[in-house]
PDB file of N, CA and C in Angstrom:
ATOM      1  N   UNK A   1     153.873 185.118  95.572  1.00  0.00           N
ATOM      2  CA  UNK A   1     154.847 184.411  96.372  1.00  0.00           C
ATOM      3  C   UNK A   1     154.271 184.046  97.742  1.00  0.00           C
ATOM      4  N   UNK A   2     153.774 185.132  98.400  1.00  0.00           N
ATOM      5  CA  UNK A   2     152.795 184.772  99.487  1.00  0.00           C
ATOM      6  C   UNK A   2     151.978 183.774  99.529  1.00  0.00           C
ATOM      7  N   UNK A   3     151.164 183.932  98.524  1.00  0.00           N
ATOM      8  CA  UNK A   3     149.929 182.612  98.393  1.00  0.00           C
ATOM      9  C   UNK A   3     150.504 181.055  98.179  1.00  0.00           C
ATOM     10  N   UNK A   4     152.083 181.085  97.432  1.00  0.00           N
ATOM     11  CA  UNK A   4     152.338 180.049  97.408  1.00  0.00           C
ATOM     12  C   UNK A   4     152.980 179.359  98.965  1.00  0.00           C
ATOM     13  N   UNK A   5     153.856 180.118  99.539  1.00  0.00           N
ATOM     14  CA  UNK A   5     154.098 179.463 101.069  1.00  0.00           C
ATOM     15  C   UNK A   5     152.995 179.583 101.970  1.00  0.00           C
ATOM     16  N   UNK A   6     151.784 180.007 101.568  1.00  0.00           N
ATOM     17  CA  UNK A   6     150.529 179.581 102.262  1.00  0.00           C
ATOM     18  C   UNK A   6     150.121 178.240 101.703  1.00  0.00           C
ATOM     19  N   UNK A   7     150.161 178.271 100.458  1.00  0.00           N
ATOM     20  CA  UNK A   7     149.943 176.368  99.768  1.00  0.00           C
ATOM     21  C   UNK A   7     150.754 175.795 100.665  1.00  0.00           C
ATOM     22  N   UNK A   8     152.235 176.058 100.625  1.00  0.00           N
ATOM     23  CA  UNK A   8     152.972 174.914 100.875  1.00  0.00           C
ATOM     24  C   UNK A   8     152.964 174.293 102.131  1.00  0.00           C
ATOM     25  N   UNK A   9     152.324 175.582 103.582  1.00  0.00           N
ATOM     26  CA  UNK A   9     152.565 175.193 104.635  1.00  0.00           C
ATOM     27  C   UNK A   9     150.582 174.351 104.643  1.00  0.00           C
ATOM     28  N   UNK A  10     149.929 174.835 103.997  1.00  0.00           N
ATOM     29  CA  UNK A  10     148.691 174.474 104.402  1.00  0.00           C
ATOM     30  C   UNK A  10     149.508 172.993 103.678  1.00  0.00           C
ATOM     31  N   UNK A  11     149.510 172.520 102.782  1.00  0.00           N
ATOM     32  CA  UNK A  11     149.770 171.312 101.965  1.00  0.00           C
ATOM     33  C   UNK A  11     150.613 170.208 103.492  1.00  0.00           C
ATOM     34  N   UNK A  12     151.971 171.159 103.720  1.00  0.00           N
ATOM     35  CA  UNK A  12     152.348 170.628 105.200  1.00  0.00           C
ATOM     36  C   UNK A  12     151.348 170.217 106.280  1.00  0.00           C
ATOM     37  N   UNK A  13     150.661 170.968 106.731  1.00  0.00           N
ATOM     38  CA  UNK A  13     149.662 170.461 107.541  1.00  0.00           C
ATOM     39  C   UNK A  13     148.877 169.629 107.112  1.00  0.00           C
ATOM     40  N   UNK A  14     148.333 169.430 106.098  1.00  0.00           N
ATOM     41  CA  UNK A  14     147.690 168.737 105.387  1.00  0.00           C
ATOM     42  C   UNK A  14     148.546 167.201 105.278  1.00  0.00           C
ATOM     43  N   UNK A  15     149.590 166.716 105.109  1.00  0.00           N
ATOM     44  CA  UNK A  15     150.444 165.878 105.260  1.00  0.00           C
ATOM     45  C   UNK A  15     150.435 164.921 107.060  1.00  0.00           C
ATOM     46  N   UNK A  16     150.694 166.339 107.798  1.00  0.00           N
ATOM     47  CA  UNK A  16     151.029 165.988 109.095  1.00  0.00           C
ATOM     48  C   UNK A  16     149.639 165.511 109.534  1.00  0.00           C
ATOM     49  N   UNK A  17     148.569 165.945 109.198  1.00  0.00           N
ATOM     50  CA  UNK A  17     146.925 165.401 109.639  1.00  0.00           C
ATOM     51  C   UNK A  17     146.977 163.482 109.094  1.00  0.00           C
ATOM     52  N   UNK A  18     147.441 163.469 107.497  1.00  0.00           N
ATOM     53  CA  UNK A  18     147.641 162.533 107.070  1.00  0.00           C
ATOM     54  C   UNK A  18     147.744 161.356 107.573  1.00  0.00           C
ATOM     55  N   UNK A  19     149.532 161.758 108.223  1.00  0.00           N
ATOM     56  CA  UNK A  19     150.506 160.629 108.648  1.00  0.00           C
ATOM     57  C   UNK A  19     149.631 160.596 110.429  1.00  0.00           C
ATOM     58  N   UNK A  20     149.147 160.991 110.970  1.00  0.00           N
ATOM     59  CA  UNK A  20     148.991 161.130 112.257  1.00  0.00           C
ATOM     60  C   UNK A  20     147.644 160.241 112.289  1.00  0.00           C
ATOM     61  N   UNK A  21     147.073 160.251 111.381  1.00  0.00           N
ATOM     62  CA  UNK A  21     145.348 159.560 111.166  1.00  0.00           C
ATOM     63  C   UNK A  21     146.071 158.231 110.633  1.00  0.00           C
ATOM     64  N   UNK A  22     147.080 157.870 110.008  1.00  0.00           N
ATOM     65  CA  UNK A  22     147.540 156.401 109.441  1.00  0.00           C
ATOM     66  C   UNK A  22     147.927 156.130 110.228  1.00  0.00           C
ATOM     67  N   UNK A  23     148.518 156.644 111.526  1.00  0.00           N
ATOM     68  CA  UNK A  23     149.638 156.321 112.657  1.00  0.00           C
ATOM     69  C   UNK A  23     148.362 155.671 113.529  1.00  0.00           C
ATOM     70  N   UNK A  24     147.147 156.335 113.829  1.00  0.00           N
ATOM     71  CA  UNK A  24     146.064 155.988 114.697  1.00  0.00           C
ATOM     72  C   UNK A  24     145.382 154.608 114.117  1.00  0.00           C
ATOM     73  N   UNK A  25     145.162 154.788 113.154  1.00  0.00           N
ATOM     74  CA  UNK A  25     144.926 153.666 112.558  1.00  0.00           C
ATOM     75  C   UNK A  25     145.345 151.988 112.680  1.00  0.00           C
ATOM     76  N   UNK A  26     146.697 152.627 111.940  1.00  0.00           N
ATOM     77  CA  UNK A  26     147.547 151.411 112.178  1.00  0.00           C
ATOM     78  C   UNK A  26     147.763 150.712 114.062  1.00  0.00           C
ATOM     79  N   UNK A  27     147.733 151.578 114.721  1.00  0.00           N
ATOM     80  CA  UNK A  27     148.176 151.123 116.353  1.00  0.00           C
ATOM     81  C   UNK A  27     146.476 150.405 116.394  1.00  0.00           C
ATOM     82  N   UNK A  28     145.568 151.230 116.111  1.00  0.00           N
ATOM     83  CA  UNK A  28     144.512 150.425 116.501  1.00  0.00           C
ATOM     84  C   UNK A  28     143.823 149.432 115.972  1.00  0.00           C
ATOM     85  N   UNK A  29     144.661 148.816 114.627  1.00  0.00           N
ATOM     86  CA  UNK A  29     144.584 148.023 113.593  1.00  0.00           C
ATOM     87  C   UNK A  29     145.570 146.956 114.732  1.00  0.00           C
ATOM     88  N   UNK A  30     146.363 147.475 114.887  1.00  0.00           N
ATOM     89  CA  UNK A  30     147.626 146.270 115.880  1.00  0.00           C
ATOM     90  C   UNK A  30     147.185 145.778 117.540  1.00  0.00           C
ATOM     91  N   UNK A  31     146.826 146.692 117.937  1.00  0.00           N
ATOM     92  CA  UNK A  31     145.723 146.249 119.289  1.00  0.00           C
ATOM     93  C   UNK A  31     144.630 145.215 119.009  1.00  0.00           C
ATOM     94  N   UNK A  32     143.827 145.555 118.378  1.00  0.00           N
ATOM     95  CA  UNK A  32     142.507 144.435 117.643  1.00  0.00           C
ATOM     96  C   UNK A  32     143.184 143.345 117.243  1.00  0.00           C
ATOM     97  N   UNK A  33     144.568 143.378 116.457  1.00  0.00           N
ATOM     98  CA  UNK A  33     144.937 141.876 115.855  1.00  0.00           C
ATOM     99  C   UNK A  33     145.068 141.205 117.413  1.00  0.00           C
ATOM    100  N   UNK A  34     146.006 142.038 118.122  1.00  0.00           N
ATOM    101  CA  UNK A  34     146.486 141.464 119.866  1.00  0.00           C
ATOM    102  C   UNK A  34     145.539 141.266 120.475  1.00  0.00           C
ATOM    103  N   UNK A  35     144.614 141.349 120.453  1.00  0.00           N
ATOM    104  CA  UNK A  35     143.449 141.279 121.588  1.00  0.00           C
ATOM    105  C   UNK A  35     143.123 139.836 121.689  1.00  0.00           C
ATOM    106  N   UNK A  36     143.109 139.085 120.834  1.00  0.00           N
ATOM    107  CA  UNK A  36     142.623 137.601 120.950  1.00  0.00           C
ATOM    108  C   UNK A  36     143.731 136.859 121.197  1.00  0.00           C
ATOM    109  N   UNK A  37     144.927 136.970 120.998  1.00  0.00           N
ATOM    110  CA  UNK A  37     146.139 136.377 121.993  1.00  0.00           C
ATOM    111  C   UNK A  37     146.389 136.962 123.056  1.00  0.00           C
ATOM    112  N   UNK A  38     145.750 138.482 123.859  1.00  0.00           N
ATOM    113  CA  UNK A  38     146.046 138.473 124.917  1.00  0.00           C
ATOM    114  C   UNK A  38     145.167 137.901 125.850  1.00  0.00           C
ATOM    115  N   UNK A  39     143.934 137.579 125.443  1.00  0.00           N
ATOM    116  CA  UNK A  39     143.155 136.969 125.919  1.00  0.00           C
ATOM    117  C   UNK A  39     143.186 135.345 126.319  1.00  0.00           C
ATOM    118  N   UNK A  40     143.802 134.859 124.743  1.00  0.00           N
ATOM    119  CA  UNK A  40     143.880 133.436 124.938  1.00  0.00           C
ATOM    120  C   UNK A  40     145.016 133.149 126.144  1.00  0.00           C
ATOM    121  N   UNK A  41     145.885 134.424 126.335  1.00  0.00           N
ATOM    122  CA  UNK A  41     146.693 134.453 127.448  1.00  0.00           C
ATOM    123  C   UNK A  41     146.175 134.157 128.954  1.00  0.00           C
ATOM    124  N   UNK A  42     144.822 134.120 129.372  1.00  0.00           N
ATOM    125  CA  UNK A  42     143.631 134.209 130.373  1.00  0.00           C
ATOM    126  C   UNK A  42     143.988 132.695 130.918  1.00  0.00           C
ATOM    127  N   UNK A  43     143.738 131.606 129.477  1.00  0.00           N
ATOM    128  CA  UNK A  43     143.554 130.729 129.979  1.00  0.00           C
ATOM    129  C   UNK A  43     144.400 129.692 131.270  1.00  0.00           C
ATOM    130  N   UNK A  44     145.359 130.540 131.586  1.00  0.00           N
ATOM    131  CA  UNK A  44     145.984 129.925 132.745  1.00  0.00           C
ATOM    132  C   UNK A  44     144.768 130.524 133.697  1.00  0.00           C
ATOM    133  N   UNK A  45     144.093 131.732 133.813  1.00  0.00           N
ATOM    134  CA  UNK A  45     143.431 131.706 134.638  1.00  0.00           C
ATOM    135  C   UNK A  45     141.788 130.923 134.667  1.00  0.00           C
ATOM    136  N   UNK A  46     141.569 129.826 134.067  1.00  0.00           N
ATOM    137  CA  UNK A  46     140.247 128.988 134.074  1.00  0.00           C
ATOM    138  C   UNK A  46     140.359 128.470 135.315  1.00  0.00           C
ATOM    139  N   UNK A  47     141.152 127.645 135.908  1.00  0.00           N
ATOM    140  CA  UNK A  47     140.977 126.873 137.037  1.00  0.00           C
ATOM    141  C   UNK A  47     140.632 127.840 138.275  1.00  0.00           C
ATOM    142  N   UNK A  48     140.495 129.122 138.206  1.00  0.00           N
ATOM    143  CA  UNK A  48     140.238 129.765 139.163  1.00  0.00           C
ATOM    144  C   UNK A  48     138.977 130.958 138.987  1.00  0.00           C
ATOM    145  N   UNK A  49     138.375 130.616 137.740  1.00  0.00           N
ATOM    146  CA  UNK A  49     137.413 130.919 137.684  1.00  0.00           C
ATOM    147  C   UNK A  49     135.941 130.193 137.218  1.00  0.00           C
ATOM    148  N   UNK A  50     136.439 129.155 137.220  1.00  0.00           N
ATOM    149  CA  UNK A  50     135.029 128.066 136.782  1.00  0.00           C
ATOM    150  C   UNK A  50     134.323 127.696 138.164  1.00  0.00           C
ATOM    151  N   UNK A  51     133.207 127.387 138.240  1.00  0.00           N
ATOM    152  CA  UNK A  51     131.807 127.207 139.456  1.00  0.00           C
ATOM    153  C   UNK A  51     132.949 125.917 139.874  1.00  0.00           C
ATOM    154  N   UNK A  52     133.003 126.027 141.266  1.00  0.00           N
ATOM    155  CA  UNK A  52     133.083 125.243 142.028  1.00  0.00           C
ATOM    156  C   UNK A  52     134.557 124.762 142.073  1.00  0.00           C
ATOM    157  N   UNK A  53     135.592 125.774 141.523  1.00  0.00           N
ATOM    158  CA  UNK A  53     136.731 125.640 141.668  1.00  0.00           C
ATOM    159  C   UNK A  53     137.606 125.869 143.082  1.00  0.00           C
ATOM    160  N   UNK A  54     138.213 124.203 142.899  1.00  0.00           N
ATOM    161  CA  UNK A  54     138.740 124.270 144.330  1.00  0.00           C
ATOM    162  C   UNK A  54     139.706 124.794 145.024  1.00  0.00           C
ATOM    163  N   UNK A  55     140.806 125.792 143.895  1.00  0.00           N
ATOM    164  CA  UNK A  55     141.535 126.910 144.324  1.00  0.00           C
ATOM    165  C   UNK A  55     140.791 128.167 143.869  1.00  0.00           C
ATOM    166  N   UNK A  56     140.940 129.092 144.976  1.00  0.00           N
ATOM    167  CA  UNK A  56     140.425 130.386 144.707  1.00  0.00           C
ATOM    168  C   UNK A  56     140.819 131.414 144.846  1.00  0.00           C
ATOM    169  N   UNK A  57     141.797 131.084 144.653  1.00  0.00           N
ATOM    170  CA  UNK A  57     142.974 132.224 144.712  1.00  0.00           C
ATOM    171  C   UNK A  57     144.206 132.013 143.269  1.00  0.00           C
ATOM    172  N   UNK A  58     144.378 133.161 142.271  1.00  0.00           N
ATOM    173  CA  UNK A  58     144.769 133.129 141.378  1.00  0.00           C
ATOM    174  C   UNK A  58     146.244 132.798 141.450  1.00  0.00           C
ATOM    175  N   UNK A  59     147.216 132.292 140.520  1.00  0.00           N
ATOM    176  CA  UNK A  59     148.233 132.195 140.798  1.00  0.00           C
ATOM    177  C   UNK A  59     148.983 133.362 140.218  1.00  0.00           C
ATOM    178  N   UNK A  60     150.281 133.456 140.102  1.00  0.00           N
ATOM    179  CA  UNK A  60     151.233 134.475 139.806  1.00  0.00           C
ATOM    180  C   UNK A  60     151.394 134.556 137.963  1.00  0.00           C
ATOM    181  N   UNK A  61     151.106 133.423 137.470  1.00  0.00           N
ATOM    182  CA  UNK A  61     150.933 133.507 136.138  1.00  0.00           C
ATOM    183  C   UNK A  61     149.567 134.180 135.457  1.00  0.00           C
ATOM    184  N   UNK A  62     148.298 133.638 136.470  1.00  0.00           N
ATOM    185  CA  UNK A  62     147.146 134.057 135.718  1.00  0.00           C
ATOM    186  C   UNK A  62     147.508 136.256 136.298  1.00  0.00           C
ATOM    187  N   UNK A  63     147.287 136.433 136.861  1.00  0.00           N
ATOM    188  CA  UNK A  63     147.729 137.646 137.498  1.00  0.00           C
ATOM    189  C   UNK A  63     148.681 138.439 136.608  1.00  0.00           C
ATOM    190  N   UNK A  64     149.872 137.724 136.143  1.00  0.00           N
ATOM    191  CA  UNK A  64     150.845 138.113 134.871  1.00  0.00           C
ATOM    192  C   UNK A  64     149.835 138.471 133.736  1.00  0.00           C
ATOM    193  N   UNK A  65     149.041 137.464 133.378  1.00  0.00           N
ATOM    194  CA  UNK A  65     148.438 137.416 132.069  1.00  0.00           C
ATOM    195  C   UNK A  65     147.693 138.681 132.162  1.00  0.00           C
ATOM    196  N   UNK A  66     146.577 138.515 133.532  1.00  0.00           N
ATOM    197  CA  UNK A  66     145.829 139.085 133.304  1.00  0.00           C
ATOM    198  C   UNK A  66     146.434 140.832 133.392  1.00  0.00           C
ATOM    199  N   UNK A  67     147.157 141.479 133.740  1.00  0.00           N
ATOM    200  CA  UNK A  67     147.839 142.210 133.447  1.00  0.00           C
ATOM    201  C   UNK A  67     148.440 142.766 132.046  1.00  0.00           C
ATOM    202  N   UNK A  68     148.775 141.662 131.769  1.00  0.00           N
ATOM    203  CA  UNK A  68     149.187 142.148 130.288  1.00  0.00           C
ATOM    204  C   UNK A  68     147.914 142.159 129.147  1.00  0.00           C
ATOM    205  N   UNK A  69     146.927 142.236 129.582  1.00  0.00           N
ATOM    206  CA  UNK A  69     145.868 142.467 128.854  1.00  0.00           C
ATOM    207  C   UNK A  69     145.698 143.371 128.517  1.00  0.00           C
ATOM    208  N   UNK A  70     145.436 144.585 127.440  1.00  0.00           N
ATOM    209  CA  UNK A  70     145.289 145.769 127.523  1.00  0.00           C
ATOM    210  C   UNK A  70     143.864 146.037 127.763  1.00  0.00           C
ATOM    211  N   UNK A  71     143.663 147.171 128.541  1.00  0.00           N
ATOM    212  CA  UNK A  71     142.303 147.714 129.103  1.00  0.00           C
ATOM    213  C   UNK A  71     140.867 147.626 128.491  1.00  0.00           C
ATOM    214  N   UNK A  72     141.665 148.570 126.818  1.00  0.00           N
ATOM    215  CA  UNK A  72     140.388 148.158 126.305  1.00  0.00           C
ATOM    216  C   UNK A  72     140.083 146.902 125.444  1.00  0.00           C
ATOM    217  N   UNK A  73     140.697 146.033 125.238  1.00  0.00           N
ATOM    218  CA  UNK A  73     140.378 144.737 124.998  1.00  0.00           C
ATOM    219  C   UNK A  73     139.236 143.938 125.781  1.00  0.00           C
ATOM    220  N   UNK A  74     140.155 143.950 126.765  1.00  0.00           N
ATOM    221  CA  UNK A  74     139.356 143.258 128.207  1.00  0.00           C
ATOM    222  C   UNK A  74     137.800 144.039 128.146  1.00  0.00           C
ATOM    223  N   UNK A  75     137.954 145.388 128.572  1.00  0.00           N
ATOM    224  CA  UNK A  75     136.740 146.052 128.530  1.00  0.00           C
ATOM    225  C   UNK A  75     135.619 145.942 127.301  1.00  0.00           C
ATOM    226  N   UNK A  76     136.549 145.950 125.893  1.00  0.00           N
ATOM    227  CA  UNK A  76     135.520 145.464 124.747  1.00  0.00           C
ATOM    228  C   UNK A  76     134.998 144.279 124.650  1.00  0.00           C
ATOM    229  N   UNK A  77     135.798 143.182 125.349  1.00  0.00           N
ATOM    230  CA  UNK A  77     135.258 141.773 125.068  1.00  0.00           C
ATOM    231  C   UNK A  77     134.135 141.773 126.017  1.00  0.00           C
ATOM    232  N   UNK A  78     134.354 142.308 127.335  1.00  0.00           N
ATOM    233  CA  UNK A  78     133.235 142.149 128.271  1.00  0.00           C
ATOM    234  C   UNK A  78     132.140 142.719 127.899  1.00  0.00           C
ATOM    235  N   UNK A  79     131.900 143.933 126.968  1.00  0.00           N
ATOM    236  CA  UNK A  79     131.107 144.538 126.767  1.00  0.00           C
ATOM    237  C   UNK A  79     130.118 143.976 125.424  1.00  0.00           C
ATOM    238  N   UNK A  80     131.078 143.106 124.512  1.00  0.00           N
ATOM    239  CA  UNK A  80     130.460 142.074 123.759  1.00  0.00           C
ATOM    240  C   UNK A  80     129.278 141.357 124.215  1.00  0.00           C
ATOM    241  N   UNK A  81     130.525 140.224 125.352  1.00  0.00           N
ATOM    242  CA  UNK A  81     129.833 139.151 125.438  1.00  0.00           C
ATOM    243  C   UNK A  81     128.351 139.843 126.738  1.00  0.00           C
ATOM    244  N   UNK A  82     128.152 140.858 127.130  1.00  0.00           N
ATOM    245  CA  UNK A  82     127.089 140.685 127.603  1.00  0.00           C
ATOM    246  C   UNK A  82     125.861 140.990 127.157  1.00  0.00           C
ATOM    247  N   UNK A  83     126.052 141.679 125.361  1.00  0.00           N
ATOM    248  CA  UNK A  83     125.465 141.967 124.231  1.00  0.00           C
ATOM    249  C   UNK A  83     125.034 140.314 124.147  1.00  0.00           C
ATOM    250  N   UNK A  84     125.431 139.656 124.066  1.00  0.00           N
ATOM    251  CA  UNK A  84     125.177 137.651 122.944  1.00  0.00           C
ATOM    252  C   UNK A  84     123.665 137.516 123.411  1.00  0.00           C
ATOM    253  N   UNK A  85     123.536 137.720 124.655  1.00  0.00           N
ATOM    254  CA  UNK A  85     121.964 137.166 124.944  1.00  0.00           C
ATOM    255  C   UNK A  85     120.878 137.714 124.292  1.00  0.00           C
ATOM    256  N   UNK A  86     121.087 139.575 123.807  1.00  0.00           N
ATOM    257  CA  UNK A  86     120.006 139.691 123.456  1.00  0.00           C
ATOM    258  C   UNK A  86     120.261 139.279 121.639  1.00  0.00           C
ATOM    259  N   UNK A  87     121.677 139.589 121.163  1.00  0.00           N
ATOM    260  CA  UNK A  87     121.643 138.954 119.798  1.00  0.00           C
ATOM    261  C   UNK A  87     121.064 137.300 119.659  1.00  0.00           C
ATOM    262  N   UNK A  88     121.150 136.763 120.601  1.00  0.00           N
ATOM    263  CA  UNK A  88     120.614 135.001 120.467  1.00  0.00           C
ATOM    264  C   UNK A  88     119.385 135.297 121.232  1.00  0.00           C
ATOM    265  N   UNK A  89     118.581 136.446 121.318  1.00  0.00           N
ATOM    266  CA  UNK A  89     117.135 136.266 121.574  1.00  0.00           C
ATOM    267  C   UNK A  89     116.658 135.712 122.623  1.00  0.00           C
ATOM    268  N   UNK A  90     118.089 135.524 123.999  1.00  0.00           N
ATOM    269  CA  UNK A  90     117.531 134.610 125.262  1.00  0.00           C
ATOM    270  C   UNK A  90     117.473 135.749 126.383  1.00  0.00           C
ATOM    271  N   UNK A  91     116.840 135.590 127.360  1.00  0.00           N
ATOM    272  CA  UNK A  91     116.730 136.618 128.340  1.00  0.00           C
ATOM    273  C   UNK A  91     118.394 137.279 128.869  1.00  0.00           C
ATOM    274  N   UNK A  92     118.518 138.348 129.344  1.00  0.00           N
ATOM    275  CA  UNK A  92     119.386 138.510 129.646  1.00  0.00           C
ATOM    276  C   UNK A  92     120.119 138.244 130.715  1.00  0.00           C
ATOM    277  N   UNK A  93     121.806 137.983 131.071  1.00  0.00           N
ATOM    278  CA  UNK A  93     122.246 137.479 132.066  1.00  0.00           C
ATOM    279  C   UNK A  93     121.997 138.474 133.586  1.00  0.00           C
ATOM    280  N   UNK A  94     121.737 137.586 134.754  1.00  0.00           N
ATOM    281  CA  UNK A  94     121.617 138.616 136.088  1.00  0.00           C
ATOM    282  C   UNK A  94     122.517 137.866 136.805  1.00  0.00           C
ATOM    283  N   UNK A  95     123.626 138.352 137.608  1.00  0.00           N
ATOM    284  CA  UNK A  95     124.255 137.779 138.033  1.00  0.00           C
ATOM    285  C   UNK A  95     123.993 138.329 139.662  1.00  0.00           C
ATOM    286  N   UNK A  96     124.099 137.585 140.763  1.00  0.00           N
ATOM    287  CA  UNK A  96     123.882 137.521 141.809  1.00  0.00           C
ATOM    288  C   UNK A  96     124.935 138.228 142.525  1.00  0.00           C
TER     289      UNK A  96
END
């Protein structure tokens, strides 16, 4: 009788590990889908970040957007794109 409510609670835990690893999953399955619409959300902020743009100061929308970006999105994309140079074999970017 013992050994069996040791099954049942190990089997329980065994369940709760389950649902908690599908739960992680799934949220970080749903972040990755979001990441490229929160981004495409940015594009109000282009006019204030392209060379030689003649406002330089962001407005209240790009500021919104860029806010609602989640952290590590933003942080993974940046961390991509400064990977591309050596995947395309060109020197790497130095920014001033």
């Amino acid at each position: 009788m013992a050994s069996l409510k040791s099954l049942v609670a190990l089997g329980s835990q065994a369940l709760l590990v389950l649902v908690v690893a599908v739960a992680l999953l799934q949220s970080q399955t749903v972040e990755s889908q979001s990441c490229p619409t929160e981004l495409t959300s940015l594009n109000v902020c282009a006019p204030f970040v392209v060379p030689g743009a003649a406002v330089t100061n962001p407005s209240i929308d790009c500021c919104n957007a860029l806010q609602s970006v989640h952290h590590d999105c933003l942080c993974s994309t940046l961390q991509i794109a400064s990977r591309l140079p050596s995947q395309c074999n060109i020197p790497p970017l130095t920014c001033a």
